[in-house]
PDB file of N, CA and C in Angstrom:
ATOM      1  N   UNK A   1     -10.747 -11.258   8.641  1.00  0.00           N
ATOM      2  CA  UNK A   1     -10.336 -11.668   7.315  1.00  0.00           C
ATOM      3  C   UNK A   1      -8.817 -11.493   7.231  1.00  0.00           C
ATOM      4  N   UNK A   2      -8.076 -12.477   7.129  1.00  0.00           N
ATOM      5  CA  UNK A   2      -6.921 -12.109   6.370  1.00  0.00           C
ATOM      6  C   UNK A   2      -6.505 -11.315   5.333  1.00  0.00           C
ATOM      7  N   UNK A   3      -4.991 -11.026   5.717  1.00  0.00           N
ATOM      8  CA  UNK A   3      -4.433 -10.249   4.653  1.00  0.00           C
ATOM      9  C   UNK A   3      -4.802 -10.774   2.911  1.00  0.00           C
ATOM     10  N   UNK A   4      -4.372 -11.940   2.878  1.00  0.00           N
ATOM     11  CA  UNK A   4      -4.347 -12.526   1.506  1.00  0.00           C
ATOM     12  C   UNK A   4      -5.918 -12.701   0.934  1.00  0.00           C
ATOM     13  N   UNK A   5      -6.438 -12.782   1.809  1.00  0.00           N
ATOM     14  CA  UNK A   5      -8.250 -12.669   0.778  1.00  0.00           C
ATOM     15  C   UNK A   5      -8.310 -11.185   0.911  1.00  0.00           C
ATOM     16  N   UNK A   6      -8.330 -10.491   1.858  1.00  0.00           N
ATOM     17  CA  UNK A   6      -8.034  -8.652   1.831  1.00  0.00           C
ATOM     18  C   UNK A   6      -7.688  -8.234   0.413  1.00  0.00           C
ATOM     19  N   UNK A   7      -6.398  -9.095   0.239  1.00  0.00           N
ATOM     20  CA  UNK A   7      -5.527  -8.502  -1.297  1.00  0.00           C
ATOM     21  C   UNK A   7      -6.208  -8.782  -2.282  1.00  0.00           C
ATOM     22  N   UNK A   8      -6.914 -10.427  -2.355  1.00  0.00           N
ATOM     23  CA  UNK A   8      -7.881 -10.681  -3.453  1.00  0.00           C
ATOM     24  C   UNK A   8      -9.225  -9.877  -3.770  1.00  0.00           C
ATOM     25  N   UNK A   9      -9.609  -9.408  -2.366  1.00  0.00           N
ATOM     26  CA  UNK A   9     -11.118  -8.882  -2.803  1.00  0.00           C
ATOM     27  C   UNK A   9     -10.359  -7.444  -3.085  1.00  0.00           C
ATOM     28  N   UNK A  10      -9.263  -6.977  -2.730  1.00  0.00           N
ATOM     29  CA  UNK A  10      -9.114  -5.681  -3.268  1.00  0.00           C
ATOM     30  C   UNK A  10      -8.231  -5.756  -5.314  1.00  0.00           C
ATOM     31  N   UNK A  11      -7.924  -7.006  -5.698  1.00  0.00           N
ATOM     32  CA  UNK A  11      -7.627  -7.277  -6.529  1.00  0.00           C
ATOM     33  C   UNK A  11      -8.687  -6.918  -7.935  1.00  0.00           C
ATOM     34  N   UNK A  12      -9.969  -7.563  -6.894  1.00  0.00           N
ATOM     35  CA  UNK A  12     -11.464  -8.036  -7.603  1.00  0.00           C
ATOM     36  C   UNK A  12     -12.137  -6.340  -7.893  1.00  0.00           C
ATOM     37  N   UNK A  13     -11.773  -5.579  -6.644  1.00  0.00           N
ATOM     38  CA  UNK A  13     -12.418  -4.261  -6.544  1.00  0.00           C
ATOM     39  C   UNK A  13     -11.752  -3.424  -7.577  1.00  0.00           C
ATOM     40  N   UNK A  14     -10.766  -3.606  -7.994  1.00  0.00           N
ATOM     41  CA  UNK A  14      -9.950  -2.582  -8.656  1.00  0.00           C
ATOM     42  C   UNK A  14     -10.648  -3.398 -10.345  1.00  0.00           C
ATOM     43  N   UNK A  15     -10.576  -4.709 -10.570  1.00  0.00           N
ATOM     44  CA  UNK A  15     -11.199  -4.871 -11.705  1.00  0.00           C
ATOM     45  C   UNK A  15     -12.683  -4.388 -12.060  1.00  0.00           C
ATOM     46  N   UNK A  16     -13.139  -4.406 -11.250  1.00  0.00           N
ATOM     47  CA  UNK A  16     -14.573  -4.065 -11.378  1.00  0.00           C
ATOM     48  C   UNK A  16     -14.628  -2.371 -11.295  1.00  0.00           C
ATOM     49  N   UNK A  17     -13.672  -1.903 -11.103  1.00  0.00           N
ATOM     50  CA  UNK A  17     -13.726  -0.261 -11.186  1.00  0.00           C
ATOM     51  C   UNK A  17     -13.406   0.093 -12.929  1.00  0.00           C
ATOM     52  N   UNK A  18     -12.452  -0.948 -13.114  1.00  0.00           N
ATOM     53  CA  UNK A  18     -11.481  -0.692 -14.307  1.00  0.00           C
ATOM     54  C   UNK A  18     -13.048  -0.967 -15.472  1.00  0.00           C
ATOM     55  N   UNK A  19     -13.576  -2.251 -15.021  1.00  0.00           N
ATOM     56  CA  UNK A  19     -14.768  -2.631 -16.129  1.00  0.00           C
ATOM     57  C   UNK A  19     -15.453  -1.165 -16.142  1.00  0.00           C
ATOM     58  N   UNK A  20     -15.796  -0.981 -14.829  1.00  0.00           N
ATOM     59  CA  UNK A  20     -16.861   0.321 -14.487  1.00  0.00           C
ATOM     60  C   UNK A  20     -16.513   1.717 -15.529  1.00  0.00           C
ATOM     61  N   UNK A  21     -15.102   1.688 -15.303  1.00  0.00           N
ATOM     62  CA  UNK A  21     -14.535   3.197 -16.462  1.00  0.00           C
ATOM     63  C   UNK A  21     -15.049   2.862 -18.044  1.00  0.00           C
ATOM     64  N   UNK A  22     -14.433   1.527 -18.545  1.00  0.00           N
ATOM     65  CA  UNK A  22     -14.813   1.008 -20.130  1.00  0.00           C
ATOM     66  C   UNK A  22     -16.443   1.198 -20.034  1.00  0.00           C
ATOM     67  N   UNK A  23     -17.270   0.585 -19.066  1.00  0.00           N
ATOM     68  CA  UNK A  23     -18.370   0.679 -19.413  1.00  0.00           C
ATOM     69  C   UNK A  23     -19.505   2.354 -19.393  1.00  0.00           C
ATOM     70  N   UNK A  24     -19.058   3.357 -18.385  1.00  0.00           N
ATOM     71  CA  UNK A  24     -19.274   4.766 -18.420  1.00  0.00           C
ATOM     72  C   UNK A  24     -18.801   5.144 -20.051  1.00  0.00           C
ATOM     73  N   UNK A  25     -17.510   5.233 -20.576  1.00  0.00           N
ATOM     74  CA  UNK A  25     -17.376   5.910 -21.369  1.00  0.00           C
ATOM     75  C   UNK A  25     -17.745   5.462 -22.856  1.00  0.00           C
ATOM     76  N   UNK A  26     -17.836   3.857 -22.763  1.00  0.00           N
ATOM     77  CA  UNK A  26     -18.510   3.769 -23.887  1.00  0.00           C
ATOM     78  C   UNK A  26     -20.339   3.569 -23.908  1.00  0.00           C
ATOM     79  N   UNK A  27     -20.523   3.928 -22.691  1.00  0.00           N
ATOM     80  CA  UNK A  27     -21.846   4.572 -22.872  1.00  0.00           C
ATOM     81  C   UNK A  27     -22.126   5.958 -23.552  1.00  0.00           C
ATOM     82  N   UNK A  28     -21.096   6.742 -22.738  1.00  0.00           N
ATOM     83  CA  UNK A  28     -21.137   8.073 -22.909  1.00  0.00           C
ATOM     84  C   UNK A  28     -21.279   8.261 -24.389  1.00  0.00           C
ATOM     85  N   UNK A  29     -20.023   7.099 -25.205  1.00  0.00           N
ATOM     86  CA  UNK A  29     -19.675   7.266 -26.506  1.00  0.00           C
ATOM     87  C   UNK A  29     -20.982   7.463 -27.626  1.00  0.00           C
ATOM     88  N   UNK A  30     -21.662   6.276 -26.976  1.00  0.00           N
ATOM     89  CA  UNK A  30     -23.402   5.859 -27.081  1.00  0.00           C
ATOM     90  C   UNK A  30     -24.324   6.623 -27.531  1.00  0.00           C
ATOM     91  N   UNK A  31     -24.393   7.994 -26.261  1.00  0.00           N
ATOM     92  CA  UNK A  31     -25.317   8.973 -25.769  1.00  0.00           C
ATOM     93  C   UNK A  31     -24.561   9.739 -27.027  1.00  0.00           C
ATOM     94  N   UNK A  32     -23.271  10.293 -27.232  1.00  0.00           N
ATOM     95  CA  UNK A  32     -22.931  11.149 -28.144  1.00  0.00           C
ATOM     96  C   UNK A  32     -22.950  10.623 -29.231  1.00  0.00           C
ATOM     97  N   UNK A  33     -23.347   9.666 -29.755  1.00  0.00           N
ATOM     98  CA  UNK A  33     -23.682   9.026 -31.208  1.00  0.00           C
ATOM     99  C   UNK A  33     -25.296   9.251 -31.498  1.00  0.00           C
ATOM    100  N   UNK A  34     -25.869   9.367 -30.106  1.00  0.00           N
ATOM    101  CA  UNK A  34     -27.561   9.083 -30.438  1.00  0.00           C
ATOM    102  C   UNK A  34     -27.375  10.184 -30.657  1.00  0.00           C
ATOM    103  N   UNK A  35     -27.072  11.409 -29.781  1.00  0.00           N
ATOM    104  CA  UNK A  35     -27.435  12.968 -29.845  1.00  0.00           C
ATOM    105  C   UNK A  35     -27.405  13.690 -31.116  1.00  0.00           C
ATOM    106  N   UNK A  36     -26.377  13.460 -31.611  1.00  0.00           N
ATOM    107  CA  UNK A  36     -26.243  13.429 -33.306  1.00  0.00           C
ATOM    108  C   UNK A  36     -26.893  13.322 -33.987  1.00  0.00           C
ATOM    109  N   UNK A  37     -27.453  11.922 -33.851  1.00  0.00           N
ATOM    110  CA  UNK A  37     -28.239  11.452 -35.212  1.00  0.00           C
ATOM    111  C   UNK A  37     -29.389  11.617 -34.378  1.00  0.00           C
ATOM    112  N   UNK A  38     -30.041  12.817 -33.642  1.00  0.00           N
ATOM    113  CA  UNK A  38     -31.373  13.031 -33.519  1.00  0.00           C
ATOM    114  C   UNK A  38     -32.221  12.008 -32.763  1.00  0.00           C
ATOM    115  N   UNK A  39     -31.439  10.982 -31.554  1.00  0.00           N
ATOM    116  CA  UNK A  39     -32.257   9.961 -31.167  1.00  0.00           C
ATOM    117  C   UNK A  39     -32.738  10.309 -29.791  1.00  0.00           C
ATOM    118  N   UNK A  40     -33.139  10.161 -29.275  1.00  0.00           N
ATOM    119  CA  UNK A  40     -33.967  10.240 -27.876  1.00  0.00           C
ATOM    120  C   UNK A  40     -32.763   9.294 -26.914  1.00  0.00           C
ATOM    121  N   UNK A  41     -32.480   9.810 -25.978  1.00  0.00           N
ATOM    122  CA  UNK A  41     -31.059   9.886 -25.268  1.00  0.00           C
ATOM    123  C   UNK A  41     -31.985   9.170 -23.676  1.00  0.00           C
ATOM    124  N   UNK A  42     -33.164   9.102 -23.472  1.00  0.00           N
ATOM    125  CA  UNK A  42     -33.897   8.913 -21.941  1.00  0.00           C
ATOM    126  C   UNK A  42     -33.342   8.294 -21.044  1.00  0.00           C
ATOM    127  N   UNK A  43     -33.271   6.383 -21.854  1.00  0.00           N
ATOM    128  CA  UNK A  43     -33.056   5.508 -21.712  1.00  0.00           C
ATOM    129  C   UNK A  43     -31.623   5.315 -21.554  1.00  0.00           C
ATOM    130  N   UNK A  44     -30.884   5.424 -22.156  1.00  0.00           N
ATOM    131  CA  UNK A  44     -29.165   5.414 -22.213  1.00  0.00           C
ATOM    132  C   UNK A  44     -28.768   6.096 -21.336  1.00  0.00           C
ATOM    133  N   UNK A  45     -29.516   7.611 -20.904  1.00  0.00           N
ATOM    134  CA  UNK A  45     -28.880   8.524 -19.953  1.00  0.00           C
ATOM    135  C   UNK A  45     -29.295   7.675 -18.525  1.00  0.00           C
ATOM    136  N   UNK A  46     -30.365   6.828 -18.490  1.00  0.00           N
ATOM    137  CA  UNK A  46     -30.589   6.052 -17.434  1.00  0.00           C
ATOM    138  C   UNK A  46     -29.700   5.072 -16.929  1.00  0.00           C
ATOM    139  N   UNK A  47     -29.806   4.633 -18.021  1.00  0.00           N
ATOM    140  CA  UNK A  47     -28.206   3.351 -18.098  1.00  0.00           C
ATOM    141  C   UNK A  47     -26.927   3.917 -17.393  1.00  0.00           C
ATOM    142  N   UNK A  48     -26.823   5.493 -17.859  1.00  0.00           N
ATOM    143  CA  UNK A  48     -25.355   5.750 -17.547  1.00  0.00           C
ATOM    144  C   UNK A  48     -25.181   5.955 -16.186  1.00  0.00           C
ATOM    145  N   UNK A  49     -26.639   6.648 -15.450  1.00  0.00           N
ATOM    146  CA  UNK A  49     -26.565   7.079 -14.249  1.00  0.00           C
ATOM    147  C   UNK A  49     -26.877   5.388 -13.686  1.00  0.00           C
ATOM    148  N   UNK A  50     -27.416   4.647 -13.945  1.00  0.00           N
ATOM    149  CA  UNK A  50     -26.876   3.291 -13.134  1.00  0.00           C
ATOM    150  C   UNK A  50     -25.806   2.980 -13.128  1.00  0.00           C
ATOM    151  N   UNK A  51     -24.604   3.271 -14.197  1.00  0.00           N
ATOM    152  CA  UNK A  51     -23.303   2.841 -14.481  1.00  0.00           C
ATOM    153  C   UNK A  51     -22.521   4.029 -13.109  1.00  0.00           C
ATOM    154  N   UNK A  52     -23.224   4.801 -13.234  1.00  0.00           N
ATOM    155  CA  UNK A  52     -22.081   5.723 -12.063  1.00  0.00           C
ATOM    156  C   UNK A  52     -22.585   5.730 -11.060  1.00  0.00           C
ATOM    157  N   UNK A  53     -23.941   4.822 -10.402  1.00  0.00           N
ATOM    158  CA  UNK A  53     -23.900   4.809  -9.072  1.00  0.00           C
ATOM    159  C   UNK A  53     -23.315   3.708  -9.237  1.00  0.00           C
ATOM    160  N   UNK A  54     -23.356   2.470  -9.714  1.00  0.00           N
ATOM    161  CA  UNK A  54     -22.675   1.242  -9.409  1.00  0.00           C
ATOM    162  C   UNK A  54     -20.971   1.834  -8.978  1.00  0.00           C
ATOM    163  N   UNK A  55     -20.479   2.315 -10.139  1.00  0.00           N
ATOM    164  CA  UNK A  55     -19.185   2.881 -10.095  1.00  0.00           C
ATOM    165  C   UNK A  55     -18.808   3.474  -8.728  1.00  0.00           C
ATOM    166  N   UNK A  56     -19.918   4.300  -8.377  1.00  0.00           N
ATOM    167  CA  UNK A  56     -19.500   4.816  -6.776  1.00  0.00           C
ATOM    168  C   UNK A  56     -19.955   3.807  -5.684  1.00  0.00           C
ATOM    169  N   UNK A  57     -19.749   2.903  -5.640  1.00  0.00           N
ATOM    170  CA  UNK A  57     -20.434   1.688  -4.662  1.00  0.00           C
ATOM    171  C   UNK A  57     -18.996   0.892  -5.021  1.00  0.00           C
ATOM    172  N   UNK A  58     -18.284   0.821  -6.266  1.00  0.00           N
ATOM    173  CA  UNK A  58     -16.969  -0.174  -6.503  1.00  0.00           C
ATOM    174  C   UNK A  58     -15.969   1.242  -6.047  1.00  0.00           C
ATOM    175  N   UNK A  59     -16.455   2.218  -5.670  1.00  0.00           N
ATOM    176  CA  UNK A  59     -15.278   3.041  -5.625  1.00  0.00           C
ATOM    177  C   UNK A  59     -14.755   2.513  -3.920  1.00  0.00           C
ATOM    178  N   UNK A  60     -16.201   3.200  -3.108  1.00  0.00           N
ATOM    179  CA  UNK A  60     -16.314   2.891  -1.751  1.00  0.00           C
ATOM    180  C   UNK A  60     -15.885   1.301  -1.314  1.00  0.00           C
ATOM    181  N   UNK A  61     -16.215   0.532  -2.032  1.00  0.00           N
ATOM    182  CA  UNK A  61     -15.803  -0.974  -1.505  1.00  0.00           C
ATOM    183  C   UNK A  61     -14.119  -1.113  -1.854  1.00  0.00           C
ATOM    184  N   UNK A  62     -13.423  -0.300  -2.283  1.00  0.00           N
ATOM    185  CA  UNK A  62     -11.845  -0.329  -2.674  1.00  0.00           C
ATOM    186  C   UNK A  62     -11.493   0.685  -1.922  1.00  0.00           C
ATOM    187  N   UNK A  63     -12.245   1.522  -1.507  1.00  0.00           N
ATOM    188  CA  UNK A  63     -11.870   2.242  -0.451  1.00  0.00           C
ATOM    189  C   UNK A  63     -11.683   1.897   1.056  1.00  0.00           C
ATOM    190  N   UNK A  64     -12.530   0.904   1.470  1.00  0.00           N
ATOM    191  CA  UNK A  64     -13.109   0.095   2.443  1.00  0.00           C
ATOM    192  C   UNK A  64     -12.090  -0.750   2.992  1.00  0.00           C
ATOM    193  N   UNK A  65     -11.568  -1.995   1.416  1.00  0.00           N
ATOM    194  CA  UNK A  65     -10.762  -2.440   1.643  1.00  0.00           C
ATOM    195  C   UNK A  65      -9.184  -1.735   1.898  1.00  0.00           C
ATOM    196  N   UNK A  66      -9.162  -0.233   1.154  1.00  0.00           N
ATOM    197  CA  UNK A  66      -7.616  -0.078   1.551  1.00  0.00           C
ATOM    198  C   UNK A  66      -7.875   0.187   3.056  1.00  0.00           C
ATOM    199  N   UNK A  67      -8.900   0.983   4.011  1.00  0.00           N
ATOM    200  CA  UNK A  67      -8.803   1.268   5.148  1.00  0.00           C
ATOM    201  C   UNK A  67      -8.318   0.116   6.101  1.00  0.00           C
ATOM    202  N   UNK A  68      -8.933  -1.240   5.544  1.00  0.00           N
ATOM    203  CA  UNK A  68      -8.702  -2.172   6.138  1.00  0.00           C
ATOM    204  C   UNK A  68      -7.142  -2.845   6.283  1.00  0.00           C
ATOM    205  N   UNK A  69      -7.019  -2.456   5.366  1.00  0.00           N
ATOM    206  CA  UNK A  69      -5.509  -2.937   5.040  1.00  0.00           C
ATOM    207  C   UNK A  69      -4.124  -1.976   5.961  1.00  0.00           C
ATOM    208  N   UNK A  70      -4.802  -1.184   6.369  1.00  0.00           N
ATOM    209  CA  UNK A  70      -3.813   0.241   6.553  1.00  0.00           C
ATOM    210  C   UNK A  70      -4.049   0.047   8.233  1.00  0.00           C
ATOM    211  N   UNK A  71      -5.018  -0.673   8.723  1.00  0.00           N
ATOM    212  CA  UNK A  71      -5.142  -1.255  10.213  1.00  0.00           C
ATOM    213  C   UNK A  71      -3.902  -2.373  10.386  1.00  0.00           C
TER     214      UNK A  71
END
C-alpha cells in the first residue's frame, strides 16, 4: 500500500476514534441520567461496553497504521 492511501486510512482511523470518544461519553452521560432518575442501566451499560470494545479495535487499527508508516 502506498504512502498516500496509508495517510487516508490513517486520516479515516483517527475520525472514527474521535466519533468513538463523542459516542462513549455521551453514553456515559446517558447511564448517569438513567442512574438518577432510578432507571435500570443493563442495556445502556451494554451499549457502552460495545462502544469501548469497538473503540479499542479503532485504537489498534491507528496504531497499525502508524507502525506502518514508521517502516
Amino acid at each position: 500500500m502506498d504512502r498516500a492511501m496509508q495517510l487516508r486510512h490513517l486520516e479515516e482511523a483517527e475520525r472514527h476514534i474521535a466519533q468513538g470518544e463523542r459516542h462513549i461519553s455521551e453514553q456515559e452521560g446517558r447511564i448517569g441520567f438513567m442512574v438518577r432518575q432510578g432507571y435500570d442501566t443493563g442495556e445502556a451499560r451494554k451499549l457502552l461496553d460495545n462502544f469501548n470494545a469497538s473503540q479499542t479495535q479503532h485504537l489498534q487499527h491507528r496504531d497499525r497504521i502508524l507502525r506502518e508508516l514508521e517502516q
